[in-house]
Protein backbone atom coordinates (compact mmCIF):
# COMPACT_ATOMS: atom_id res chain seq x y z
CA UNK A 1 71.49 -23.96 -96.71
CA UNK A 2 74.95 -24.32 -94.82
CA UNK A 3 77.66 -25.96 -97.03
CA UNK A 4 78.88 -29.71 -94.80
CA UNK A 5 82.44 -29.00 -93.66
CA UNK A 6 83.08 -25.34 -94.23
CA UNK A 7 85.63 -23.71 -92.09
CA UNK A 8 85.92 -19.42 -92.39
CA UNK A 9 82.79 -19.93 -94.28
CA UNK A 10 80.93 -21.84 -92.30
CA UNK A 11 80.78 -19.30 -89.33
CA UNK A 12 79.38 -16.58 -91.89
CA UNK A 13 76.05 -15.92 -94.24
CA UNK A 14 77.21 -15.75 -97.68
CA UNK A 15 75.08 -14.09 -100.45
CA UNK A 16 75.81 -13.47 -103.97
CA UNK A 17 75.38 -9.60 -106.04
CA UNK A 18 75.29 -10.22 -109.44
CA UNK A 19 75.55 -7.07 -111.53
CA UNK A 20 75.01 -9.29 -114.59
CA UNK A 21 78.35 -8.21 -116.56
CA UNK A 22 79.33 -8.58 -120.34
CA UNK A 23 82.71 -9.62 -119.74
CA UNK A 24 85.10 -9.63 -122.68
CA UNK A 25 82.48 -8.55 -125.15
CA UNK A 26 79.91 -11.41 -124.16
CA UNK A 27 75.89 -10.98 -125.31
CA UNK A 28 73.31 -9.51 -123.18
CA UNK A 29 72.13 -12.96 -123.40
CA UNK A 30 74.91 -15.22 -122.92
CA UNK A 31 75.40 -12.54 -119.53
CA UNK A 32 71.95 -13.92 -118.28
CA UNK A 33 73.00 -17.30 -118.77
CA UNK A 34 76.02 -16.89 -116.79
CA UNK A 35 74.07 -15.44 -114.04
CA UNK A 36 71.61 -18.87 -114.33
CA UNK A 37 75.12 -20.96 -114.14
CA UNK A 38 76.20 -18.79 -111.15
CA UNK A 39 72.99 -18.82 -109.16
CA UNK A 40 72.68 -22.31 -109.57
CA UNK A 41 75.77 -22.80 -108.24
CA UNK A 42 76.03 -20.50 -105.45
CA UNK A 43 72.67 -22.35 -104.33
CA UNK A 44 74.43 -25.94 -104.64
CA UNK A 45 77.92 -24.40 -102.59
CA UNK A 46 75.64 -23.08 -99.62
CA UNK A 47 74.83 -19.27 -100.35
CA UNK A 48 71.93 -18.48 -98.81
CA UNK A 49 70.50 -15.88 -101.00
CA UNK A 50 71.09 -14.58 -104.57
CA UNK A 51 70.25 -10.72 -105.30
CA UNK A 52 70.76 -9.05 -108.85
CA UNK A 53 70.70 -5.23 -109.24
CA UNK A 54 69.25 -2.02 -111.43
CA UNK A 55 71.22 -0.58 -113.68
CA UNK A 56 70.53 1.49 -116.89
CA UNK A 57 71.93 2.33 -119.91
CA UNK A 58 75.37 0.89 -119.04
CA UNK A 59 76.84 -1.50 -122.02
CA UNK A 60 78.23 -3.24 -119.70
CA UNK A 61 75.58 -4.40 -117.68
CA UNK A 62 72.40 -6.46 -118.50
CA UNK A 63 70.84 -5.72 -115.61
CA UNK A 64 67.94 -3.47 -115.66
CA UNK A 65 64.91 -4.83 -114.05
CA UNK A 66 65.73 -7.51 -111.16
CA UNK A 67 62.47 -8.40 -111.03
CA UNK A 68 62.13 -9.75 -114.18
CA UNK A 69 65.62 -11.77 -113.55
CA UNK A 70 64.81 -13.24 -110.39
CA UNK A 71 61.83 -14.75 -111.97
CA UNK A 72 63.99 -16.62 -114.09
CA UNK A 73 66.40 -17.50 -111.54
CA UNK A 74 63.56 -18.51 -109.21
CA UNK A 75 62.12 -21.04 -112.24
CA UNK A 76 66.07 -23.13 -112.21
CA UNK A 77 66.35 -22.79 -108.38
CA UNK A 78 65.26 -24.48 -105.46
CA UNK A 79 66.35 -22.66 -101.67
CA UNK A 80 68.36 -20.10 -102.45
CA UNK A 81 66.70 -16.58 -101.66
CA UNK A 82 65.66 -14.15 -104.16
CA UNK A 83 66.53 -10.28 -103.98
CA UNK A 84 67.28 -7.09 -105.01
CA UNK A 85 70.31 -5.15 -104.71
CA UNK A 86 68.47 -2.98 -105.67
CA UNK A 87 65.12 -1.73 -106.67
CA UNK A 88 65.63 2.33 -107.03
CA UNK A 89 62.44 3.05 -105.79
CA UNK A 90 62.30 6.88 -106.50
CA UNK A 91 61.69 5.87 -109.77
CA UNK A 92 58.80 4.12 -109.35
CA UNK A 93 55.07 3.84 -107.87
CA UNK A 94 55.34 2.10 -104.75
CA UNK A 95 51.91 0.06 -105.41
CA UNK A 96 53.91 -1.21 -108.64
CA UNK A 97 56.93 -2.15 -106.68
CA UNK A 98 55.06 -4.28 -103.82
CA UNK A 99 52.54 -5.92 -106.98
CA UNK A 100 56.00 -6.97 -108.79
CA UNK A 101 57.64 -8.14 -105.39
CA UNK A 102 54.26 -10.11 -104.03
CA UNK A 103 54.46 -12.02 -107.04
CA UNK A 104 57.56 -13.00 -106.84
CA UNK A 105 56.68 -14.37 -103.55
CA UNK A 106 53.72 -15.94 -104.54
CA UNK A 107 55.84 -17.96 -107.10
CA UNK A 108 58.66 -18.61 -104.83
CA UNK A 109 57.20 -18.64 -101.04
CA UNK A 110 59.43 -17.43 -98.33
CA UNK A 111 62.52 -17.02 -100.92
CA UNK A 112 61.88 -13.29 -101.62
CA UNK A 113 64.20 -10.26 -100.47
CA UNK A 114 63.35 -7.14 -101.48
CA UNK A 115 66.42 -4.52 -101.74
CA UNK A 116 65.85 -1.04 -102.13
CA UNK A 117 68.03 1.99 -102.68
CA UNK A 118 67.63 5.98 -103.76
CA UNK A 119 70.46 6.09 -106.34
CA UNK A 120 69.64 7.28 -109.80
CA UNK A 121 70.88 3.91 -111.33
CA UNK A 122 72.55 5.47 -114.67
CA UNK A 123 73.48 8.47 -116.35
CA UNK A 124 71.55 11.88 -116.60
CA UNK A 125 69.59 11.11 -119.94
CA UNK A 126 68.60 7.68 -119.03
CA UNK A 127 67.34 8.93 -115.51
CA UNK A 128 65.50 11.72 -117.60
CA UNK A 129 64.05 8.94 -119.81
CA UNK A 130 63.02 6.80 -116.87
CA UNK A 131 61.23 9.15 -114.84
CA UNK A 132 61.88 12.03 -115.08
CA UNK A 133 62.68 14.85 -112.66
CA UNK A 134 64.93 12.48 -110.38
CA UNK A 135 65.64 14.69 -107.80
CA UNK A 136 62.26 15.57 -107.23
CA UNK A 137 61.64 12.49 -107.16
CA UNK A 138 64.44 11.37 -104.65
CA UNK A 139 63.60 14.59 -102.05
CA UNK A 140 59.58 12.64 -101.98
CA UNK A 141 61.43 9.36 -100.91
CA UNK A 142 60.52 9.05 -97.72
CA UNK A 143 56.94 9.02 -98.33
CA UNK A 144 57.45 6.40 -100.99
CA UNK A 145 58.82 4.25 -98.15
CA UNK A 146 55.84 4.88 -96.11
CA UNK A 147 53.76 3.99 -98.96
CA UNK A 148 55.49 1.29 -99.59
CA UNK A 149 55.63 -0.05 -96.33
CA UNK A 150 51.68 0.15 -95.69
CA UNK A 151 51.53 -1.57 -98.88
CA UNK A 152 53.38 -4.57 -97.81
CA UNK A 153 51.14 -4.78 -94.30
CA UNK A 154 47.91 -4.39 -96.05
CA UNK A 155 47.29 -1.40 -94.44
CA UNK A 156 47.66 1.50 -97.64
CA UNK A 157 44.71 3.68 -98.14
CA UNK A 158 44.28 6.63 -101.17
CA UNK A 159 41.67 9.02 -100.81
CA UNK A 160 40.47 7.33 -97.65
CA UNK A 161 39.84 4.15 -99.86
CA UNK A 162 42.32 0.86 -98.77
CA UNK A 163 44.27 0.07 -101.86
CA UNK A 164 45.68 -3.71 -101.84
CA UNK A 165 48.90 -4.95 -103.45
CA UNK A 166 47.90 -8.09 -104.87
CA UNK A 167 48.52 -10.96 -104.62
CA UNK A 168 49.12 -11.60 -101.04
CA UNK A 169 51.31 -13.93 -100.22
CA UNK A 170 51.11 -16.31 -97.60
CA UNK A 171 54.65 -15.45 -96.55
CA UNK A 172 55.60 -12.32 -96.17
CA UNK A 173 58.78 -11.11 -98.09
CA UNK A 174 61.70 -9.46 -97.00
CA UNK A 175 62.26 -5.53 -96.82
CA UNK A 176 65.77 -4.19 -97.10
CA UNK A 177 67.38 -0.81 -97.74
CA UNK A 178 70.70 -0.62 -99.20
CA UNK A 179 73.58 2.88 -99.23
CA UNK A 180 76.51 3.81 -97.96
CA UNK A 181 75.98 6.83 -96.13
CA UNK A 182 73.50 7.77 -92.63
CA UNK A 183 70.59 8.98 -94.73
CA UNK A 184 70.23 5.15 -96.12
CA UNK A 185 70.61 3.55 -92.63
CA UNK A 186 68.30 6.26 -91.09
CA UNK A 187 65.63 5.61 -93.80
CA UNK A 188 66.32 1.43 -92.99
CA UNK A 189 65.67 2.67 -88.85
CA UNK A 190 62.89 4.45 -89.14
CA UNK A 191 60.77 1.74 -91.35
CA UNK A 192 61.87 -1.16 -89.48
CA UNK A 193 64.15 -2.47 -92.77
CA UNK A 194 67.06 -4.75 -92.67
CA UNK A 195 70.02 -2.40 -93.71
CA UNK A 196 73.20 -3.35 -96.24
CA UNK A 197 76.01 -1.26 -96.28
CA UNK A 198 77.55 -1.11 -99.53
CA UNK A 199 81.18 -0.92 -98.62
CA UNK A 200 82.33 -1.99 -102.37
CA UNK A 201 80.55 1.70 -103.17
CA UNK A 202 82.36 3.74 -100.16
CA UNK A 203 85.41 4.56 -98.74
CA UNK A 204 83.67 5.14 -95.52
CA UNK A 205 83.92 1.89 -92.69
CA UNK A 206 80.68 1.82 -92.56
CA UNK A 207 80.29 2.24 -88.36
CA UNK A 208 78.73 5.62 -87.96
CA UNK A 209 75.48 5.01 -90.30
CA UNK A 210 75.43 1.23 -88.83
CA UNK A 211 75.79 2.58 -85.28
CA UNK A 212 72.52 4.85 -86.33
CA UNK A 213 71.34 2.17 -88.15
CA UNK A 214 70.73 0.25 -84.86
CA UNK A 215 70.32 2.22 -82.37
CA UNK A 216 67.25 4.29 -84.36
CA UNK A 217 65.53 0.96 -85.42
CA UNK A 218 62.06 1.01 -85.07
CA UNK A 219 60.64 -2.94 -84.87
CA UNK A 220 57.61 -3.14 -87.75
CA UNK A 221 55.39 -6.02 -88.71
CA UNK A 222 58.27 -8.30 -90.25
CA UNK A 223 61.23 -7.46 -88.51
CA UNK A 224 61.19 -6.95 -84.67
CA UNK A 225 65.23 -6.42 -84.54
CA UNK A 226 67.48 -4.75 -86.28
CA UNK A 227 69.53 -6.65 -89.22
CA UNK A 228 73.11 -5.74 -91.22
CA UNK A 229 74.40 -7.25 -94.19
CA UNK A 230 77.21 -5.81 -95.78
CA UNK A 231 77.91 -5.74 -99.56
CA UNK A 232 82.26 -6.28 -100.19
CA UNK A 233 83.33 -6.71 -103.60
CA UNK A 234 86.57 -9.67 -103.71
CA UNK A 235 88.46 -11.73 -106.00
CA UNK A 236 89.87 -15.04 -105.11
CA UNK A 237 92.61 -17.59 -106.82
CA UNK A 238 94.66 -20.10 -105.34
CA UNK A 239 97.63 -17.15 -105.51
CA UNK A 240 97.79 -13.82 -104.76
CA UNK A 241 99.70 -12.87 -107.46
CA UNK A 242 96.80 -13.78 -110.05
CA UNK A 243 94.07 -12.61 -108.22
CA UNK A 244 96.09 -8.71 -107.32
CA UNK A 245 96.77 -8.63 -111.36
CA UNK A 246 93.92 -9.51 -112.85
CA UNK A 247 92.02 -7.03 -110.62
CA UNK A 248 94.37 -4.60 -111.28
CA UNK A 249 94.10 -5.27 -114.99
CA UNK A 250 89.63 -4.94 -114.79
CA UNK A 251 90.78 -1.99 -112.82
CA UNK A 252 92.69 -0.25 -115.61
CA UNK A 253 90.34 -1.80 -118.41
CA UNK A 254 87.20 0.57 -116.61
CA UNK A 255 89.28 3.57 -116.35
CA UNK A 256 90.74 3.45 -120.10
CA UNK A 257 86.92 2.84 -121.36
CA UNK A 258 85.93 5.86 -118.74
CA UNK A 259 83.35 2.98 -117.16
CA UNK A 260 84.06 2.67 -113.32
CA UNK A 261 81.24 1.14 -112.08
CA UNK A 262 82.29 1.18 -108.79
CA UNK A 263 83.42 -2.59 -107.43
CA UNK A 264 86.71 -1.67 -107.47
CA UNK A 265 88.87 1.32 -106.55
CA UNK A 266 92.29 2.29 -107.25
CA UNK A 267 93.55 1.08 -104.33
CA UNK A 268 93.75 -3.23 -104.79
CA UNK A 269 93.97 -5.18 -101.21
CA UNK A 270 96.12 -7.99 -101.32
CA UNK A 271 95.12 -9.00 -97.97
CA UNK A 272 98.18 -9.74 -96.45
CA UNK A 273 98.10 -7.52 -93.27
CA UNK A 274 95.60 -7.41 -90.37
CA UNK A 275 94.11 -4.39 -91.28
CA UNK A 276 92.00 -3.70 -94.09
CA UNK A 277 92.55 0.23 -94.10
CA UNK A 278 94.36 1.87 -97.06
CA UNK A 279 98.04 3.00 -96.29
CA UNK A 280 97.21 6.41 -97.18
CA UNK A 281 94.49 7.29 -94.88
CA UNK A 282 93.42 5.22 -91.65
CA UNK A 283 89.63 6.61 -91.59
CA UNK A 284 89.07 4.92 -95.39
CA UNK A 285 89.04 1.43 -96.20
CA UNK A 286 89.16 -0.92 -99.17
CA UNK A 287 86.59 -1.27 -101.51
CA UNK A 288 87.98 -4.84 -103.05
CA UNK A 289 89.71 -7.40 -101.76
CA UNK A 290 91.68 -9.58 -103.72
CA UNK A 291 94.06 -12.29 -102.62
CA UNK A 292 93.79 -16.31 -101.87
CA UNK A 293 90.66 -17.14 -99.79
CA UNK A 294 92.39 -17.08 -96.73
CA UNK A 295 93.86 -13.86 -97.76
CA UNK A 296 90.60 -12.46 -98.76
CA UNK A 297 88.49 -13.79 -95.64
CA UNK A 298 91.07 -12.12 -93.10
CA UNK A 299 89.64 -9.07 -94.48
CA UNK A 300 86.44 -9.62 -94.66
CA UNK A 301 86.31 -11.09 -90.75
CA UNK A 302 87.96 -7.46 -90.14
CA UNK A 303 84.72 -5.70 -92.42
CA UNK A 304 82.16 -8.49 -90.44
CA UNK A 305 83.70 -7.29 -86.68
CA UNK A 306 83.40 -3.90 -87.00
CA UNK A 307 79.88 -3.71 -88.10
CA UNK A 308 78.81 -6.73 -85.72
CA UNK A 309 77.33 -8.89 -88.50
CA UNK A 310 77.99 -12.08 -90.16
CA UNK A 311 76.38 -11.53 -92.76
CA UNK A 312 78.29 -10.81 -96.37
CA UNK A 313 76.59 -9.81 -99.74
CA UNK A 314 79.76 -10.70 -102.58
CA UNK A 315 80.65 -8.94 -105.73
CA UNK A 316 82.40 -10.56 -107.67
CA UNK A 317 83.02 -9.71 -111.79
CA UNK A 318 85.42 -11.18 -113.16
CA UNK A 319 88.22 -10.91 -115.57
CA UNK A 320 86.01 -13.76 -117.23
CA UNK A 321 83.22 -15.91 -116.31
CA UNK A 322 85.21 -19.11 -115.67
CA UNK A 323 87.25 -17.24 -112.76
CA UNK A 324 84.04 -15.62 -111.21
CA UNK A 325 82.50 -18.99 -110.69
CA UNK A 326 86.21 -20.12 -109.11
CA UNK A 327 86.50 -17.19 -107.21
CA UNK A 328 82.98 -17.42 -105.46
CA UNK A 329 83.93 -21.32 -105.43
CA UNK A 330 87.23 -21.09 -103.37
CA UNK A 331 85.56 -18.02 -101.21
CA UNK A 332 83.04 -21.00 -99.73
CA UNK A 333 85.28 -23.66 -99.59
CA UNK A 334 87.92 -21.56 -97.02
């Protein structure tokens, strides 16, 4: 859906990453309901998709299992599409991942994305907890993905036997596979994935593992070219001086609880050059942006031209709810 009268915006594909935060000591559950509010809304401004991601045992984040939140958000939603950013498949049986995901796409036909990454997702006792040896797990991941994949094209067979994922929906869902470094584009390649770089989790541009991204794509049943979306994390207000403190001030609030969860970095664009490179090294860029939306979107034209994609993936977490909805707000209306 392509908001009437957009200008920047209009020329770009604009998705929403919800991490689900408890900002300023909110509930787990009044955290859901903000992502409701904010899905709803990104869906009435013209986003075109909405994904939610796995995290666990982090205070504060209430997100641990996307599937079961994209349910929810599917239920008070129309268009919008449906995905995760991401499901960390290493921990999991691929058979249990594509029954989850062809449900969801049963219930919401043609809406579903499904985002997957190789990251451990929390801290060294919860990955313990969750499954175990995670490194084992991690080195076995490329024969998850085949699994995976042959689940998804009906074509998975154990012990010579086929084994279905069911249900089957009549429209196929959506395969994506998001990192920040080669060994997640390569993995995207060689299954015939769309690939999202996570720049608001790397200092890194992003051009070598798209460039090997692309050019190592192998076409599979559901995606004959290669696609890039990349994932930015930003902070509008209608001046820069609000939106460069009050990123600044999450900034310091993570480091003095010892919680980074990586949207942010040190380093805080204000977006008033032409180049979105820090000052202190010209092969690392920004992971945030922050600045008015015309600030903010000269940067993220930059991030969209040098990986030859229009398409954007948003962060977005605050310092409250009330300014994440007007951030993602003004970010459209540019």
């Amino acid at each position: 859906m392509r908001r009437l009268g957009a200008n920047i915006s209009g020329k770009y594909n604009l998705g929403v990453l919800d991490l689900v935060p408890r900002l300023n000591g909110a509930t787990a559950e009044q955290a859901l309901q903000q992502s409701v509010t904010l899905a709803k809304h990104a869906e009435e401004w013209g986003y075109s998709r909405y994904w939610t991601s796995e995290h666990h045992d982090m205070d504060e984040l209430a997100s641990a299992s996307p599937e079961v939140l994209l349910a929810h958000i599917g239920a008070r939603t129309n268009t919008i599409q449906l995905g995760s950013g991401a499901v960390l498949l290493p921990h999991y049986s691929p058979l249990k991942v594509a029954e989850s995901f062809r449900l969801l796409a049963a219930l919401y036909p043609g809406r579903v994305e499904l985002g997957l990454g190789r990251a451990p997702g929390g801290g060294p006792h919860a990955t313990m907890a969750l499954s175990g040896n995670y490194l084992q797990h991690v080195s076995k991941l490329p024969e998850s993905l085949a699994a995976l994949t042959e689940l998804l094209e009906d074509r998975y067979t154990y012990e010579e036997h086929l084994v279905t994922a069911r249900p089957i929906p009549e429209l196929p869902l959506s395969l994506w596979m998001l990192g920040t470094n080669v060994k997640s584009a390569e993995f995207a390649a060689r299954f015939g994935m769309g690939y999202v770089f996570g720049q608001f989790m790397s200092d890194a541009d992003g051009t070598e593992a798209v460039r090997r991204y692309r050019e190592g794509f192998i076409p599979s049943a559901t995606r004959k070219e290669p696609e890039v979306m990349v994932a930015v994390s930003m902070l509008c207000a209608e001046k820069q001086e609000d939106a460069v403190t009050w990123s600044r001030e999450m900034a310091e609030r993570r480091r003095a609880v010892g919680k980074e969860i990586s949207t942010q970095s040190d380093h805080v664009s204000i977006s008033t050059s032409t180049n979105d490179r820090t000052d202190a090294n010209e092969n690392k860029v920004q992971r945030h942006y922050a600045g008015t939306p015309e600030q903010v979107w000269n940067q993220l034209q930059q991030v969209c031209q040098r990986l030859n994609t229009d398409r954007l993936l948003v962060v977005t977490t605050g310092p409250d709810y009330e300014r994440r909805l007007a951030s993602y707000k003004l970010l459209m209306n540019a």
